[in-house]
ModelCIF file with pLDDT and N, C-alpha, C, O atoms, coordinates in Angstrom:
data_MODEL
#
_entry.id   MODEL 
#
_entity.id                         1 
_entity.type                       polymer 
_entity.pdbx_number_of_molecules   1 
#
_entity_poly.entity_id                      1 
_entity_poly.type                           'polypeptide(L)' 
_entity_poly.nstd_linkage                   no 
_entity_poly.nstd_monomer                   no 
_entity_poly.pdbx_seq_one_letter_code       
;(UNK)(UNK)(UNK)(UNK)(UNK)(UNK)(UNK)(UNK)(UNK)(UNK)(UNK)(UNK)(UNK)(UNK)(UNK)(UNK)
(UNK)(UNK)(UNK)(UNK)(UNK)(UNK)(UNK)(UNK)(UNK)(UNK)(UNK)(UNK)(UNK)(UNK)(UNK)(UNK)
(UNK)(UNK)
;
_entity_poly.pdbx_seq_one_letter_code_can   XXXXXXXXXXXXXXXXXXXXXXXXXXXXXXXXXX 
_entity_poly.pdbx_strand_id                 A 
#
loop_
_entity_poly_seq.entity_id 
_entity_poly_seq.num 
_entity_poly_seq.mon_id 
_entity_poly_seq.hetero 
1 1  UNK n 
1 2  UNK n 
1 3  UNK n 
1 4  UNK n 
1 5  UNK n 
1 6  UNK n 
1 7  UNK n 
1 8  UNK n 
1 9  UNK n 
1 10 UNK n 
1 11 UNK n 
1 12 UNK n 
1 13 UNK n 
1 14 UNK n 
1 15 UNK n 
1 16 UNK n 
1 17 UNK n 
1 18 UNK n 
1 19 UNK n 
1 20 UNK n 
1 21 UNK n 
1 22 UNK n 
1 23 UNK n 
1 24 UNK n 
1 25 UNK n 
1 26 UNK n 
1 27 UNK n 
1 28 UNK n 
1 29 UNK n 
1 30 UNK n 
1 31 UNK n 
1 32 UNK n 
1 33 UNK n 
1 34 UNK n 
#
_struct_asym.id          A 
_struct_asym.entity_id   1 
#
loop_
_ma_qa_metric.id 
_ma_qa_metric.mode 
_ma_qa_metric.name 
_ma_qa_metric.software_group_id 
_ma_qa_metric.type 
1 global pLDDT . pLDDT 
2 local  pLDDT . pLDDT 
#
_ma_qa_metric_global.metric_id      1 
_ma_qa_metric_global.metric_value   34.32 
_ma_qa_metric_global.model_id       1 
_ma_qa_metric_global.ordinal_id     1 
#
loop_
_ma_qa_metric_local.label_asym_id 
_ma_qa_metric_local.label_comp_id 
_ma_qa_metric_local.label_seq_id 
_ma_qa_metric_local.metric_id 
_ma_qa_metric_local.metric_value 
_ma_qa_metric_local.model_id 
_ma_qa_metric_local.ordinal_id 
A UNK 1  2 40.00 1 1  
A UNK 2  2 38.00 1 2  
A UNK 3  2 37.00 1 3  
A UNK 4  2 35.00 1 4  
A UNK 5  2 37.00 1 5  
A UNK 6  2 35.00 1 6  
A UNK 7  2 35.00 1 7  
A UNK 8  2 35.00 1 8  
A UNK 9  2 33.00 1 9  
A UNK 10 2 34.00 1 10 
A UNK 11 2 31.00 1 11 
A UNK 12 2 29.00 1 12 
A UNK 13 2 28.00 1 13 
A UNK 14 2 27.00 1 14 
A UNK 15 2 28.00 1 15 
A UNK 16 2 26.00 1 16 
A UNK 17 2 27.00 1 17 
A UNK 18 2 27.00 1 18 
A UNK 19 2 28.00 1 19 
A UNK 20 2 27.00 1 20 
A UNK 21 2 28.00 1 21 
A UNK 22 2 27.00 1 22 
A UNK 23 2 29.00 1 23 
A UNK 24 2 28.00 1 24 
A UNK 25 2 30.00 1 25 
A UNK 26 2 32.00 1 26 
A UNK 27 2 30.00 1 27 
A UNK 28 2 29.00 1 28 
A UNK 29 2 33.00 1 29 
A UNK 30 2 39.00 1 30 
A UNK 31 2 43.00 1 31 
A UNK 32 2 55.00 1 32 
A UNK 33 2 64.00 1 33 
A UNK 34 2 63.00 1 34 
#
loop_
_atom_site.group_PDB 
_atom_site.id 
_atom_site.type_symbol 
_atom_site.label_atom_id 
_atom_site.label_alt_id 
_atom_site.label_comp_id 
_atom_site.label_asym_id 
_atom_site.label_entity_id 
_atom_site.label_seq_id 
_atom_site.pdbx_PDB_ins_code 
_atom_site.Cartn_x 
_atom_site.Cartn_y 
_atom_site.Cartn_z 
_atom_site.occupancy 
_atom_site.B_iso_or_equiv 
_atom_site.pdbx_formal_charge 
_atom_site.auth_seq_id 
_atom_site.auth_comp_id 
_atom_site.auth_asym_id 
_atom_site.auth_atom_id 
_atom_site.pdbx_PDB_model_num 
ATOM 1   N N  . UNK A 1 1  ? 129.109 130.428 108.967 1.00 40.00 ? 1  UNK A N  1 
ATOM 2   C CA . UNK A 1 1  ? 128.009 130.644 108.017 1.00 40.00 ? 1  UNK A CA 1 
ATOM 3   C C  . UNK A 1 1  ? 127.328 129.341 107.666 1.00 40.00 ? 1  UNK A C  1 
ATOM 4   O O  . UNK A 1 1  ? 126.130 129.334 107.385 1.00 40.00 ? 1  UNK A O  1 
ATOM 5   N N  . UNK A 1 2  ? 128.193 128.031 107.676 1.00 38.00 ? 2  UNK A N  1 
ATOM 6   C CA . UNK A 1 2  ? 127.810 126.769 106.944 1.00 38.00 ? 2  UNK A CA 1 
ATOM 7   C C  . UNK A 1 2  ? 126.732 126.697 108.224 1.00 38.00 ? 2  UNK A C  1 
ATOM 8   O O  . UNK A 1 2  ? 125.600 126.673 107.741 1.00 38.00 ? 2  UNK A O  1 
ATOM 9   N N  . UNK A 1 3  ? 126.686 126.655 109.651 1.00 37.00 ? 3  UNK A N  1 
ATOM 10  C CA . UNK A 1 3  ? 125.957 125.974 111.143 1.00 37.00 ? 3  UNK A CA 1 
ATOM 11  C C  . UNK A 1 3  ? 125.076 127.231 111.016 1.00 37.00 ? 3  UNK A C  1 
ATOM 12  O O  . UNK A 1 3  ? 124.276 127.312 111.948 1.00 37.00 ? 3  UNK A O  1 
ATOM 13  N N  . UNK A 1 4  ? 125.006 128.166 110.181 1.00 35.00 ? 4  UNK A N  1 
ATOM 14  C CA . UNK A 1 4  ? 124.045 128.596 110.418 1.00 35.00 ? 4  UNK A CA 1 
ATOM 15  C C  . UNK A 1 4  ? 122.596 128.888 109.466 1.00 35.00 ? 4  UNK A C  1 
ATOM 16  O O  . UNK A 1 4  ? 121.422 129.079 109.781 1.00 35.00 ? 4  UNK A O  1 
ATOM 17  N N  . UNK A 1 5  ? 123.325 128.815 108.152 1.00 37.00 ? 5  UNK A N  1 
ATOM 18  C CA . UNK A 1 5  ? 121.967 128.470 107.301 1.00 37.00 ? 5  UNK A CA 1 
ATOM 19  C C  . UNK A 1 5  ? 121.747 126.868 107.691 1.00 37.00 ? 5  UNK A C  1 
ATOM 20  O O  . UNK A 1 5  ? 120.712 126.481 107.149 1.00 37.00 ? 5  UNK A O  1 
ATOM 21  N N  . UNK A 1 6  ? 122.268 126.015 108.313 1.00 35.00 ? 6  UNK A N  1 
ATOM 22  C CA . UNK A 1 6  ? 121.821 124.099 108.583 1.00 35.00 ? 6  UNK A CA 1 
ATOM 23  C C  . UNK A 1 6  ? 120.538 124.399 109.929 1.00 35.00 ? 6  UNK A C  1 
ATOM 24  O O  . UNK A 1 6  ? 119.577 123.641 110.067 1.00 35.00 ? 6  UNK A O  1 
ATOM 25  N N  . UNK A 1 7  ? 120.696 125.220 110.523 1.00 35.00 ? 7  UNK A N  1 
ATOM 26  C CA . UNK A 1 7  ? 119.651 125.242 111.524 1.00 35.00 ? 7  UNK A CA 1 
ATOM 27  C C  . UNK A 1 7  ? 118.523 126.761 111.137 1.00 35.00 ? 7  UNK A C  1 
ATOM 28  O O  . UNK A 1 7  ? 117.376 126.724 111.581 1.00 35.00 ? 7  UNK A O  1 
ATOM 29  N N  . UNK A 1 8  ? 118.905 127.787 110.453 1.00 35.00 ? 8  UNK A N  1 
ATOM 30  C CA . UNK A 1 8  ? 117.997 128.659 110.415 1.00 35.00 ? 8  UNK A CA 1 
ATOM 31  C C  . UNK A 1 8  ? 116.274 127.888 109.917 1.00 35.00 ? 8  UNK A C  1 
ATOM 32  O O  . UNK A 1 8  ? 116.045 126.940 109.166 1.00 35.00 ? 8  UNK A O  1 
ATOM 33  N N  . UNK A 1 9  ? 115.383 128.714 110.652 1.00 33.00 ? 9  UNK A N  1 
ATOM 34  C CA . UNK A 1 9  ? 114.118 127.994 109.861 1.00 33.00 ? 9  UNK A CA 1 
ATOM 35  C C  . UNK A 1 9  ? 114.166 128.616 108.439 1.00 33.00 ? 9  UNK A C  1 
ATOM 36  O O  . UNK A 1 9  ? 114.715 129.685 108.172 1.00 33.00 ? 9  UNK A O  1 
ATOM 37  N N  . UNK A 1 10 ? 113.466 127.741 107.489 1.00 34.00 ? 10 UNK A N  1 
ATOM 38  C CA . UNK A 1 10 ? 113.441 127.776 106.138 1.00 34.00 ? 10 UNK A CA 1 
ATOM 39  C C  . UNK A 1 10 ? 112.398 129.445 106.313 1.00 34.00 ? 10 UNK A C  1 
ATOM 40  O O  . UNK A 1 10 ? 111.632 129.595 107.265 1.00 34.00 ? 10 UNK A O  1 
ATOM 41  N N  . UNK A 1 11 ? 112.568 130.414 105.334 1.00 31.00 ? 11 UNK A N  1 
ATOM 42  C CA . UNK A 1 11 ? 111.199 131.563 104.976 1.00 31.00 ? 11 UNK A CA 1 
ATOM 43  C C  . UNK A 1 11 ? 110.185 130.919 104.542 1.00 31.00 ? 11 UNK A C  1 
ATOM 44  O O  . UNK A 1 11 ? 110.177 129.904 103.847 1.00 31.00 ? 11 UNK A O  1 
ATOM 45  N N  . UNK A 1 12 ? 109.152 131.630 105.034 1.00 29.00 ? 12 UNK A N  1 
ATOM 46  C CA . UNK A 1 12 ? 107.502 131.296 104.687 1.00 29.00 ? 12 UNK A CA 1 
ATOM 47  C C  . UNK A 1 12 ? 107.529 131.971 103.481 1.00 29.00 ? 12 UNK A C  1 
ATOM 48  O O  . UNK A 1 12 ? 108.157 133.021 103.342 1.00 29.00 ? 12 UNK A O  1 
ATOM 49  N N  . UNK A 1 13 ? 106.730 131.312 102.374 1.00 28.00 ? 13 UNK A N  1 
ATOM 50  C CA . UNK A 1 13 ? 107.034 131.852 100.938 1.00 28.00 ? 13 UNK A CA 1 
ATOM 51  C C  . UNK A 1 13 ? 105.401 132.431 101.472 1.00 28.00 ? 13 UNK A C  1 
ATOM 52  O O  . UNK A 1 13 ? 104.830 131.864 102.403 1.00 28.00 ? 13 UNK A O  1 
ATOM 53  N N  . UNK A 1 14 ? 104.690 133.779 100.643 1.00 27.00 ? 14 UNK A N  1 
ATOM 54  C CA . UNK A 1 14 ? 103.609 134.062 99.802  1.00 27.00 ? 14 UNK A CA 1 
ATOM 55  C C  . UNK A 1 14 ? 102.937 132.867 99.743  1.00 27.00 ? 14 UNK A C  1 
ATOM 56  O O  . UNK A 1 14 ? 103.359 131.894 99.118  1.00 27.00 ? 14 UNK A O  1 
ATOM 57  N N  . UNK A 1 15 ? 101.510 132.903 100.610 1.00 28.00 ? 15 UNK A N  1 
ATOM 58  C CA . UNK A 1 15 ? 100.301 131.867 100.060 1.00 28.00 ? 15 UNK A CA 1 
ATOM 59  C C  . UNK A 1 15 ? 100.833 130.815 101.268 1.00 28.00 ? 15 UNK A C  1 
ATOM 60  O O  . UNK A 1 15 ? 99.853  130.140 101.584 1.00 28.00 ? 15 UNK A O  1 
ATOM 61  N N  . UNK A 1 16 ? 101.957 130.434 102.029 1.00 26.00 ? 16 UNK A N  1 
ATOM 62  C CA . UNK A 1 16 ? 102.441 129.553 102.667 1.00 26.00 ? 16 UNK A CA 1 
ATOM 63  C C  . UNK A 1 16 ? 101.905 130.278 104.151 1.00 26.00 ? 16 UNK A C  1 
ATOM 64  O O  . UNK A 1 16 ? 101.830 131.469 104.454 1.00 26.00 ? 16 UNK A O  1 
ATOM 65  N N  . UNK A 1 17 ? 101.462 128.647 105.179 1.00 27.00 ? 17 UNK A N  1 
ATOM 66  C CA . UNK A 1 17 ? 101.464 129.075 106.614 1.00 27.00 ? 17 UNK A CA 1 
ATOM 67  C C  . UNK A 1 17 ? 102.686 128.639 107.196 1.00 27.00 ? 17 UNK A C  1 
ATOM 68  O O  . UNK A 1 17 ? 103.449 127.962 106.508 1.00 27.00 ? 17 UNK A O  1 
ATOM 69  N N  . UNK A 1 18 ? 103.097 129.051 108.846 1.00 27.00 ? 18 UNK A N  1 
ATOM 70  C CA . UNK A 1 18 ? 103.490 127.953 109.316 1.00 27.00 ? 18 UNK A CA 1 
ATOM 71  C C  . UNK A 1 18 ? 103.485 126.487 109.528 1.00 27.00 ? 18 UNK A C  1 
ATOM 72  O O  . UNK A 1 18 ? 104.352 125.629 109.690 1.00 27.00 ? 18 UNK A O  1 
ATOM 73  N N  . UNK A 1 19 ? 101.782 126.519 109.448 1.00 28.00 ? 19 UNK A N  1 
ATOM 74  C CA . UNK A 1 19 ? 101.065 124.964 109.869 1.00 28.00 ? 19 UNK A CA 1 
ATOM 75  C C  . UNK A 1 19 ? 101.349 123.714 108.775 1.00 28.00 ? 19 UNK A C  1 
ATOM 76  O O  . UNK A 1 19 ? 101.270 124.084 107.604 1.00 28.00 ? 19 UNK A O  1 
ATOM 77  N N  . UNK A 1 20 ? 101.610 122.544 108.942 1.00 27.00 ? 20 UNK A N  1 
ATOM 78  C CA . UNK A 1 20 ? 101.840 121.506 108.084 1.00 27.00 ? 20 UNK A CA 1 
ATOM 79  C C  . UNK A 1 20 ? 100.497 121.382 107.334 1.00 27.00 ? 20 UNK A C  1 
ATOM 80  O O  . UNK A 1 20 ? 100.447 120.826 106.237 1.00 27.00 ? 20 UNK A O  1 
ATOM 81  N N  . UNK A 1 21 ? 99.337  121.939 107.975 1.00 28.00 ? 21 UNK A N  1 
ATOM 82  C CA . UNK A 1 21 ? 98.227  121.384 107.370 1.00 28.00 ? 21 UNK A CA 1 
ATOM 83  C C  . UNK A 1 21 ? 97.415  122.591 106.920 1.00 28.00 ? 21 UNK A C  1 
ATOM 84  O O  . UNK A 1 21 ? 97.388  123.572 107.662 1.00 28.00 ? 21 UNK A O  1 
ATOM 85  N N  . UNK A 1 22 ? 96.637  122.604 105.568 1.00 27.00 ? 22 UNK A N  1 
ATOM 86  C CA . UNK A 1 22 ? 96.444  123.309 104.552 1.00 27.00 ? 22 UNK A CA 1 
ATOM 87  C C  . UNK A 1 22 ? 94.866  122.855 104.955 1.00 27.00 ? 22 UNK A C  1 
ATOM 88  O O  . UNK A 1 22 ? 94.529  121.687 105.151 1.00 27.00 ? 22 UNK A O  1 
ATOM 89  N N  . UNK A 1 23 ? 94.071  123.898 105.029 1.00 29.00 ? 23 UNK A N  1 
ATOM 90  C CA . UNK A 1 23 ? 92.557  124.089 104.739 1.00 29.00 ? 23 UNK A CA 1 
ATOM 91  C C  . UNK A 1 23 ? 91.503  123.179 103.973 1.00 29.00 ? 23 UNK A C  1 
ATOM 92  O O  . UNK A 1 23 ? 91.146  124.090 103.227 1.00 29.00 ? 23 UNK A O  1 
ATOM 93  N N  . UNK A 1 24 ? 91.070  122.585 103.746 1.00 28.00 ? 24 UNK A N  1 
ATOM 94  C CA . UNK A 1 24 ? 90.359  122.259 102.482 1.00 28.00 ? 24 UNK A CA 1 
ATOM 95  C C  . UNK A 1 24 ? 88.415  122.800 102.502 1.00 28.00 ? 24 UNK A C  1 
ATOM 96  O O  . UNK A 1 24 ? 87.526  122.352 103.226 1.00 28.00 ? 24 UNK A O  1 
ATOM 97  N N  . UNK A 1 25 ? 88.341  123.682 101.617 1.00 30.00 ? 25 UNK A N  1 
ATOM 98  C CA . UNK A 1 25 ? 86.933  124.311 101.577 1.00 30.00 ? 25 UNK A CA 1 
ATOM 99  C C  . UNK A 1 25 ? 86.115  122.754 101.288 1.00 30.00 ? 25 UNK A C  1 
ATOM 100 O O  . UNK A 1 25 ? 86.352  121.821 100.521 1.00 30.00 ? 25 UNK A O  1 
ATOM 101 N N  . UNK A 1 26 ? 84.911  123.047 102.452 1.00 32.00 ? 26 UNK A N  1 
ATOM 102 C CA . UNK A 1 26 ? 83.561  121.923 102.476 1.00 32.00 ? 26 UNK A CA 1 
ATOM 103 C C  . UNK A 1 26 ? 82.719  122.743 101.180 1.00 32.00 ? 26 UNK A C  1 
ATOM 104 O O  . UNK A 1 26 ? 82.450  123.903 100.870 1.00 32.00 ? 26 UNK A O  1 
ATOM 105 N N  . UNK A 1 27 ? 82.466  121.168 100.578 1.00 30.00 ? 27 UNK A N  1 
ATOM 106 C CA . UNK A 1 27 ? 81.851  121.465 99.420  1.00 30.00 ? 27 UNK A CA 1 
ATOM 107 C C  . UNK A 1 27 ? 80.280  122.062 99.446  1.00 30.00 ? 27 UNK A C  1 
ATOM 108 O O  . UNK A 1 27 ? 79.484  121.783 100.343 1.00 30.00 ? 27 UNK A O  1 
ATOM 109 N N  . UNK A 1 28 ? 80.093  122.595 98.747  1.00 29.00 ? 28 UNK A N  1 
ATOM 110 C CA . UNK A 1 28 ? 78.779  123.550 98.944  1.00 29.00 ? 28 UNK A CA 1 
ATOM 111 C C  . UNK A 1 28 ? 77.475  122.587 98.849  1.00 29.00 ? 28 UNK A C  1 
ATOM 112 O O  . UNK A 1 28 ? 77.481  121.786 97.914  1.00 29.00 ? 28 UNK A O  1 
ATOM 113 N N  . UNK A 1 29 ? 76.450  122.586 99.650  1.00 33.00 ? 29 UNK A N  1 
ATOM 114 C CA . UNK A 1 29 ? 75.461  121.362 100.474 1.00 33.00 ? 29 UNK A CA 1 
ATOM 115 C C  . UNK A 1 29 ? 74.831  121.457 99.032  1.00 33.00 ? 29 UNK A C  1 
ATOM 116 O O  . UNK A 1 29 ? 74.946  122.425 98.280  1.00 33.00 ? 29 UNK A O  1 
ATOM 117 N N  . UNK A 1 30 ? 74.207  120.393 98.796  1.00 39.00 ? 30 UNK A N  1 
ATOM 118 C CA . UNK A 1 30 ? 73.371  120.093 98.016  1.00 39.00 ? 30 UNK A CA 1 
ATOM 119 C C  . UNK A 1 30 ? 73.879  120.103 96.736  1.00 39.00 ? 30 UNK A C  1 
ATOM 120 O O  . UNK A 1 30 ? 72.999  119.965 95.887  1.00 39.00 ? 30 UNK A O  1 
ATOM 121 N N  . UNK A 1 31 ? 75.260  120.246 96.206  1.00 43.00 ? 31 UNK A N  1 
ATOM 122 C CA . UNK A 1 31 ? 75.607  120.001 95.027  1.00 43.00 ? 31 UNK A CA 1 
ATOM 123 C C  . UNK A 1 31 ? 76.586  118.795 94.891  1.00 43.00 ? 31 UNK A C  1 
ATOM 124 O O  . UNK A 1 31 ? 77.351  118.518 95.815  1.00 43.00 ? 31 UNK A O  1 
ATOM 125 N N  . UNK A 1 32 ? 76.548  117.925 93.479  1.00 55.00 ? 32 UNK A N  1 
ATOM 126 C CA . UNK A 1 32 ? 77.505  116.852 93.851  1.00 55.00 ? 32 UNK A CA 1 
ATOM 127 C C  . UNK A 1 32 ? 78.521  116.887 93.361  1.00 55.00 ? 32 UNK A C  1 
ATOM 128 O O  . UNK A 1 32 ? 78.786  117.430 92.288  1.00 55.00 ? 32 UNK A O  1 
ATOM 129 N N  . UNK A 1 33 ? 79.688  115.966 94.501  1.00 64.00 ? 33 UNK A N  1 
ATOM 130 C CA . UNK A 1 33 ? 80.906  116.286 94.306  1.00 64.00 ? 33 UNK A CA 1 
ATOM 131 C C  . UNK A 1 33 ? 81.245  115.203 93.605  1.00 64.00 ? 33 UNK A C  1 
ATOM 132 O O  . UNK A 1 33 ? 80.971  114.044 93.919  1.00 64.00 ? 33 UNK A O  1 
ATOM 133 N N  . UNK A 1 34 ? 82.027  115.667 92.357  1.00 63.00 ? 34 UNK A N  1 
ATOM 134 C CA . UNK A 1 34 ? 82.242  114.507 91.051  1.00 63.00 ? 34 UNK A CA 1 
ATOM 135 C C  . UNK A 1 34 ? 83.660  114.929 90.941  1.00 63.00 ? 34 UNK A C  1 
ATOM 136 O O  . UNK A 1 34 ? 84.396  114.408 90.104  1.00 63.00 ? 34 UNK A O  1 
#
């Protein structure tokens, strides 16, 4: 049981991807970003 939760992959929680890298929305043209 111990060798096997040490290698299982971790669960994807809700709101979570696989990918290391997270989206970021482009800010809407012509308004300024402060």
């Amino acid at each position: 049981a111990y060798f096997f939760t040490k290698t299982a992959p971790a669960p994807v929680t809700s709101g979570e991807t696989a990918s290391s890298t997270v989206p970021v929305p482009e800010a809407t043209q012509g308004t300024a970003q402060s």
